[in-house]
Protein backbone atom coordinates (compact mmCIF):
# COMPACT_ATOMS: atom_id res chain seq x y z
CA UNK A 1 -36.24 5.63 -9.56
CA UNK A 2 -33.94 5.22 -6.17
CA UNK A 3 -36.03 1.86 -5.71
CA UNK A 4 -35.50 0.59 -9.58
CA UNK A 5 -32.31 -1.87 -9.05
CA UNK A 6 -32.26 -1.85 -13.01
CA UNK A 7 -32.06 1.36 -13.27
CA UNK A 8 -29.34 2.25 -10.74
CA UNK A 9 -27.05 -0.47 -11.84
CA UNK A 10 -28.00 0.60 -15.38
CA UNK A 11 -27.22 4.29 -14.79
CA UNK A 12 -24.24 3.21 -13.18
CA UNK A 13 -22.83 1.11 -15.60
CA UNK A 14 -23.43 3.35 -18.18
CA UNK A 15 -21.62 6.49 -16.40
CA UNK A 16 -18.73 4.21 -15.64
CA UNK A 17 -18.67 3.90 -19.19
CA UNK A 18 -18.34 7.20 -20.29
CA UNK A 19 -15.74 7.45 -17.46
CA UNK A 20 -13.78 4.66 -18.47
CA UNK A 21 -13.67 5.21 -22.30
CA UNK A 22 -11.28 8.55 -21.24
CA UNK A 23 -9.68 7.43 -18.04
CA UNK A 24 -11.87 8.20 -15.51
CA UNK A 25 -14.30 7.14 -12.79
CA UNK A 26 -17.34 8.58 -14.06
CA UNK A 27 -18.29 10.97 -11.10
CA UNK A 28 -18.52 13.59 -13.25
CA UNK A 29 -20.86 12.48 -15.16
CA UNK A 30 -22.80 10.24 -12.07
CA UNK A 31 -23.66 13.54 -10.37
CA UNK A 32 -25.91 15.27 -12.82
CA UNK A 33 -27.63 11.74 -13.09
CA UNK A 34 -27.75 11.58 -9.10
CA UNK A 35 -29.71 15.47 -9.16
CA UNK A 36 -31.62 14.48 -12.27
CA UNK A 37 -33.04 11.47 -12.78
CA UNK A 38 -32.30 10.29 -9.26
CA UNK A 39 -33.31 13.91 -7.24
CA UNK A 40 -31.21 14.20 -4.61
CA UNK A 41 -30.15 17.51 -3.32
CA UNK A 42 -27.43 19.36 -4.21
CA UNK A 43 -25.25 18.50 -1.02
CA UNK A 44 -26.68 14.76 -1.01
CA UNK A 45 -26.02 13.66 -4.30
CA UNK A 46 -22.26 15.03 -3.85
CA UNK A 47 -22.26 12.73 -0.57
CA UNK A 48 -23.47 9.59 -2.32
CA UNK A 49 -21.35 10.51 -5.35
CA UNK A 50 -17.99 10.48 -3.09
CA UNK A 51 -18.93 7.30 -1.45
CA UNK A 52 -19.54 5.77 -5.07
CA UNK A 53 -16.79 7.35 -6.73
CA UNK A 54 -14.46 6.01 -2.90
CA UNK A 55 -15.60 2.27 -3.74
CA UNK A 56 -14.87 2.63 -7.83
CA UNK A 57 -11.21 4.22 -7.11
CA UNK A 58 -10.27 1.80 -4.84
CA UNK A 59 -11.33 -1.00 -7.30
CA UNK A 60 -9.62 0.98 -10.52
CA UNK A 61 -6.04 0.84 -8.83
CA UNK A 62 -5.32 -2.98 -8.77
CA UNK A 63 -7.32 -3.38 -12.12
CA UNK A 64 -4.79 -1.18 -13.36
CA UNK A 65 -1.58 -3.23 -11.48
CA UNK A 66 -1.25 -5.25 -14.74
CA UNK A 67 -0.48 -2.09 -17.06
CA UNK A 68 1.28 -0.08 -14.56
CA UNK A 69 3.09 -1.53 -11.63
CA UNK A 70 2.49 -0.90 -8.12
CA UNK A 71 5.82 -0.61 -7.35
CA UNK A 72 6.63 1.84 -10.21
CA UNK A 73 3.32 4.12 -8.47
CA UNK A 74 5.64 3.56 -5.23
CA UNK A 75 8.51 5.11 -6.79
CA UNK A 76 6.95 7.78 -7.62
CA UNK A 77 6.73 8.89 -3.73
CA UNK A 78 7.65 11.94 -3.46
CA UNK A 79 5.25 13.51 -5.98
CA UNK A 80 2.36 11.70 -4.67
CA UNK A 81 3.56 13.58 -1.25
CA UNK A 82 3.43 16.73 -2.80
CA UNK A 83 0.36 16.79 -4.26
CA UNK A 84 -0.99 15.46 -1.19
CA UNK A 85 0.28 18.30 0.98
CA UNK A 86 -2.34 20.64 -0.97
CA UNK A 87 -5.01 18.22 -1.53
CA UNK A 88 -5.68 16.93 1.49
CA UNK A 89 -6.57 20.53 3.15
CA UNK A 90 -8.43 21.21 0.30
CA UNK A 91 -10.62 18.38 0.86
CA UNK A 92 -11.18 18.87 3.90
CA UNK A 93 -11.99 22.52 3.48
CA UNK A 94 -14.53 22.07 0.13
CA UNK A 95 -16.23 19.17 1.82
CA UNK A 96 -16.31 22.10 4.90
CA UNK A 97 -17.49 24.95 2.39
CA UNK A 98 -20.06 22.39 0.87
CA UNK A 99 -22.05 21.69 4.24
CA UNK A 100 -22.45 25.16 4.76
CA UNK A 101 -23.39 26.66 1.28
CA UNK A 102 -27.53 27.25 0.63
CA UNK A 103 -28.91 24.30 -1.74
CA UNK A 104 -29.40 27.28 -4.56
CA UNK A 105 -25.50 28.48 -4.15
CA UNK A 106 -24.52 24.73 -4.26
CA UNK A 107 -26.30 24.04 -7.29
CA UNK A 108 -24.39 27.42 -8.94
CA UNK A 109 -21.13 26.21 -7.50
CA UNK A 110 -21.65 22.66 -9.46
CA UNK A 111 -23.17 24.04 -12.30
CA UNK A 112 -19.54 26.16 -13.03
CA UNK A 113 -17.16 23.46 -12.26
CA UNK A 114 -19.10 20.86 -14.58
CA UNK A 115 -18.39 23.49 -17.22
CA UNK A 116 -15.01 24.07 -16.20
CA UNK A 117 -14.32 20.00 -16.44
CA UNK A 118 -15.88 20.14 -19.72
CA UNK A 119 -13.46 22.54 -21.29
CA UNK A 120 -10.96 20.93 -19.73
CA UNK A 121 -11.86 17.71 -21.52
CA UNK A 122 -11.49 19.34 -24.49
CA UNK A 123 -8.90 21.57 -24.24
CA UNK A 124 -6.15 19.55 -21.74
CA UNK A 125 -6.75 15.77 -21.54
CA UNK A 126 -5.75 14.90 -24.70
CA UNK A 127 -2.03 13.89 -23.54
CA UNK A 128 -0.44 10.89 -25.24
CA UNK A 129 3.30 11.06 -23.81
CA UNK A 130 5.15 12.61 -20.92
CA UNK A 131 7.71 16.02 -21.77
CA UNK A 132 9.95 18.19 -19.68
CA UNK A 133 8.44 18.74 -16.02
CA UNK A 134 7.40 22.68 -16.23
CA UNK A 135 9.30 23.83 -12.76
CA UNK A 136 11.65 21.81 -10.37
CA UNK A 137 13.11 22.11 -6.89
CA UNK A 138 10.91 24.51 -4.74
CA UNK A 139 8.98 26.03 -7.48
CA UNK A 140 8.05 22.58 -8.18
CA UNK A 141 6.81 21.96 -4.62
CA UNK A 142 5.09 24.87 -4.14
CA UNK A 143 3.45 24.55 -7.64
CA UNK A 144 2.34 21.24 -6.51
CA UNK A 145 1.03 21.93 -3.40
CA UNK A 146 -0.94 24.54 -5.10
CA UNK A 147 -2.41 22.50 -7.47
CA UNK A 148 -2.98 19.75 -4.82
CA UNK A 149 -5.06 22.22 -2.53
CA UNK A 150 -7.41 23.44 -5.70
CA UNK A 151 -7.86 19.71 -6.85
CA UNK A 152 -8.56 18.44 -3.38
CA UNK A 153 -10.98 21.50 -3.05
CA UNK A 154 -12.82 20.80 -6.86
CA UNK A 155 -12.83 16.97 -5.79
CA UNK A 156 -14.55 17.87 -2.44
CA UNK A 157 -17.47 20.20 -4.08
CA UNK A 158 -18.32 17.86 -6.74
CA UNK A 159 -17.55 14.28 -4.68
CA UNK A 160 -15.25 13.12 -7.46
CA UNK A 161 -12.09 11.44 -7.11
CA UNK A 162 -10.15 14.18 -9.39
CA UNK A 163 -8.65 12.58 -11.72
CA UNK A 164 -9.78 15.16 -14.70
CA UNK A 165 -7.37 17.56 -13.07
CA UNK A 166 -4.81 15.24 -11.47
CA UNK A 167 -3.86 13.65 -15.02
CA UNK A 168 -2.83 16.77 -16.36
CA UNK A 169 -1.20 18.09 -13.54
CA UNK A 170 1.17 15.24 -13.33
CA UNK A 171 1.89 15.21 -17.02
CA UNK A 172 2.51 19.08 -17.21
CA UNK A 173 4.10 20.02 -14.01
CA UNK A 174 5.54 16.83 -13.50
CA UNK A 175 6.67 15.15 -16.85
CA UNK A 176 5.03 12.04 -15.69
CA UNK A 177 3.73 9.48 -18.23
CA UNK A 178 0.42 9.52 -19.20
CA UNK A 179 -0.17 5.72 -18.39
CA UNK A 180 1.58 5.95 -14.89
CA UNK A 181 -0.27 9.64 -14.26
CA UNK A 182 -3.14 7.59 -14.23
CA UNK A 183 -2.66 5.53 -11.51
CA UNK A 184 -0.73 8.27 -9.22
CA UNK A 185 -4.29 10.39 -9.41
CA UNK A 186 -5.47 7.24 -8.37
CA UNK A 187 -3.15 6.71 -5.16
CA UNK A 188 -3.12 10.56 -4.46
CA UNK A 189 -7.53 10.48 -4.85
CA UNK A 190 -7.73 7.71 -2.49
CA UNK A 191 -6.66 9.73 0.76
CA UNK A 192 -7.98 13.09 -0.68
CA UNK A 193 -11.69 11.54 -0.82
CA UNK A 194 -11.26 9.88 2.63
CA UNK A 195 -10.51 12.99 4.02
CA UNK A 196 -13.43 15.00 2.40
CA UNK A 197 -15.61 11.41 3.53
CA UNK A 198 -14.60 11.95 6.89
CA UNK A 199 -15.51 15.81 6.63
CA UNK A 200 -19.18 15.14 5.49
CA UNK A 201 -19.55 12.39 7.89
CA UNK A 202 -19.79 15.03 10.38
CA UNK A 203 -23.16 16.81 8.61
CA UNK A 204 -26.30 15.38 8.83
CA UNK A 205 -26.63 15.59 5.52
CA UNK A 206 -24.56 12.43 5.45
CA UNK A 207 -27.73 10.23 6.82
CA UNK A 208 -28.36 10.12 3.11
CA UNK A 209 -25.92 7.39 2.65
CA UNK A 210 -27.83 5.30 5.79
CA UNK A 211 -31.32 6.20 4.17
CA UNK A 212 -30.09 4.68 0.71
CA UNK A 213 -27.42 1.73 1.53
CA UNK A 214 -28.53 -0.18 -0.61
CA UNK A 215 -28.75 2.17 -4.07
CA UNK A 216 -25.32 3.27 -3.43
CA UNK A 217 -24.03 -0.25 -3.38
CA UNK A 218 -25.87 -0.92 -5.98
CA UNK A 219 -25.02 2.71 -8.56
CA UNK A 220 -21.31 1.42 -7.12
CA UNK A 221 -21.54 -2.19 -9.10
CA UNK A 222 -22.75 -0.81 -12.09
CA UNK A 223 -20.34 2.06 -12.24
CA UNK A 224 -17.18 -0.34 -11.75
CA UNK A 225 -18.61 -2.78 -14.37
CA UNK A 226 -19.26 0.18 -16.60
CA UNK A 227 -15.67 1.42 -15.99
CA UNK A 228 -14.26 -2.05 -17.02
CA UNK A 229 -16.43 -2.03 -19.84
CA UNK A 230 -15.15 1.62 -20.83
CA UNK A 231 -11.88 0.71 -20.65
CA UNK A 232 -12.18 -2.20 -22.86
CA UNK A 233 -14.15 -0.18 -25.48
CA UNK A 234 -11.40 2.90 -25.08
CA UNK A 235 -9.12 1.87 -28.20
CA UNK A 236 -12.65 1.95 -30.34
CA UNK A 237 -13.09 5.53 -29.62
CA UNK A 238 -11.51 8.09 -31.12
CA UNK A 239 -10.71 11.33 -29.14
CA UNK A 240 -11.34 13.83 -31.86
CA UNK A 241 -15.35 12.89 -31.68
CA UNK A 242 -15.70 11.62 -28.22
CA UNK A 243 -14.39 14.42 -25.51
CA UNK A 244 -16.39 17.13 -27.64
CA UNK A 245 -19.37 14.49 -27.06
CA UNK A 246 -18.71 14.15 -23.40
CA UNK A 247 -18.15 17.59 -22.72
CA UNK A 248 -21.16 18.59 -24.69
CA UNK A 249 -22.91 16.10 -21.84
CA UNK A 250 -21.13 17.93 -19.28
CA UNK A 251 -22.49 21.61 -20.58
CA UNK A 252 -26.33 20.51 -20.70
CA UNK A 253 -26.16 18.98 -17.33
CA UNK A 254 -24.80 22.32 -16.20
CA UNK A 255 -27.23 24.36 -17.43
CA UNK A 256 -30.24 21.68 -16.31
CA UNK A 257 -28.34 21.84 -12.83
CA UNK A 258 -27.85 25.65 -12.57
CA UNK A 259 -31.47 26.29 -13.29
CA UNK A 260 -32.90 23.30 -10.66
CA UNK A 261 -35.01 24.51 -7.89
């Protein structure tokens, strides 16, 4: 399957799809296809998944430059500070934790946070307009550089960028718009994953992304055409029957991943 161009860009686009038709990149859903139909291990197909998901978020920030302005994401400084002050170490730390946990542990660790993502999907992404931030001042900060750290730390274990838990976190805590929320996790993912990349790079496990050049190049085409593609389809739709479809994904790729050997 690595060596089936068709069927990485295919699997690719597709994910990218499902990521883009509520926001996202796709990792989420790219790593269960990476251990599945793709079978990599546990700590390599969370490597090739960061460098995928790295390449797709850098792409999905200027495609987004003509809905939200990169100088209203620049104004918006000081949170994407905040956050950062937590998520960076947390990256740095999961992609730390992740290197040294057994392949059967890893696999456990996934399995929980793909179910945890699901509900999440579910229960808090459905935000359609900004409110009153929930703390200010220094609760604010320290709230924020709380949530940073777990994100940074979730983002790190699973090699996504983080937006399923950055959105919400700048909406709630925040009061940001849902629109601009989506680029900030976008500015604030960027150095998070480069810090977790950089982290990895010093495991051997990361010879995985030598070993396969070319199929991550290629899985990173297809998931930014699929992300285009799912964010042309997104006003087609509608929430109420597709994040209980998604997250019903999410839940059987859990329980295929918690019980692979």
């Amino acid at each position: 399957m690595r060596d089936n161009k068709a069927a990485t860009f295919g699997g690719g686009a597709i994910i990218g799809t499902l990521g883009g038709l509520i926001g996202l990149g796709g990792a989420e859903f790219r790593l269960p296809l990476l251990i599945g139909a793709f079978e990599f291990g546990a700590l390599e197909a969370v490597i090739v998944n960061k460098a995928t998901s790295l390449v797709v978020v850098a792409s999905a920030l200027p495609f987004r430059a003509s809905a939200v302005s990169l100088g209203d994401v620049a104004a918006q400084w000081p949170v994407i500070l905040n956050l950062l002050a937590g998520s960076l170490l947390g990256a740095w730390l999961g992609a730390g934790w992740a290197t040294r946990l057994k392949s059967a542990t890893l696999y456990r660790v996934i399995a929980l946070l793909l179910v945890g993502i699901a509900a999440l999907l579910v229960f808090g992404h459905d935000q359609h307009a900004s409110g009153q931030a929930l703390a200010s001042g220094s609760l604010q900060f320290v709230a924020g550089v709380a949530a940073g750290f777990i994100i940074g730390l979730v983002a790190s274990l699973l090699g996504v960028a983080g937006g399923e838990l950055l959105i919400p976190t700048l909406v709630l805590l925040f009061g940001v718009d849902i629109k601009l929320a989506g680029s900030l996790s976008l500015a604030i993912s960027l150095p998070t994953m480069i810090v977790g990349f950089a982290r990895y790079s010093r495991d051997r496990s990361f010879a995985v992304l030598r070993q396969n050049q070319s199929f991550v190049v290629v899985m990173a085409l297809g998931s930014i055409v699929g992300t285009f593609i799912g964010g042309r389809l997104l006003g087609m739709a509608p929430s109420a029957i597709l994040l209980p479809l998604l997250a019903a994904i999410l839940i059987v790729s859990a329980i295929k991943i918690w019980r692979h050997e």
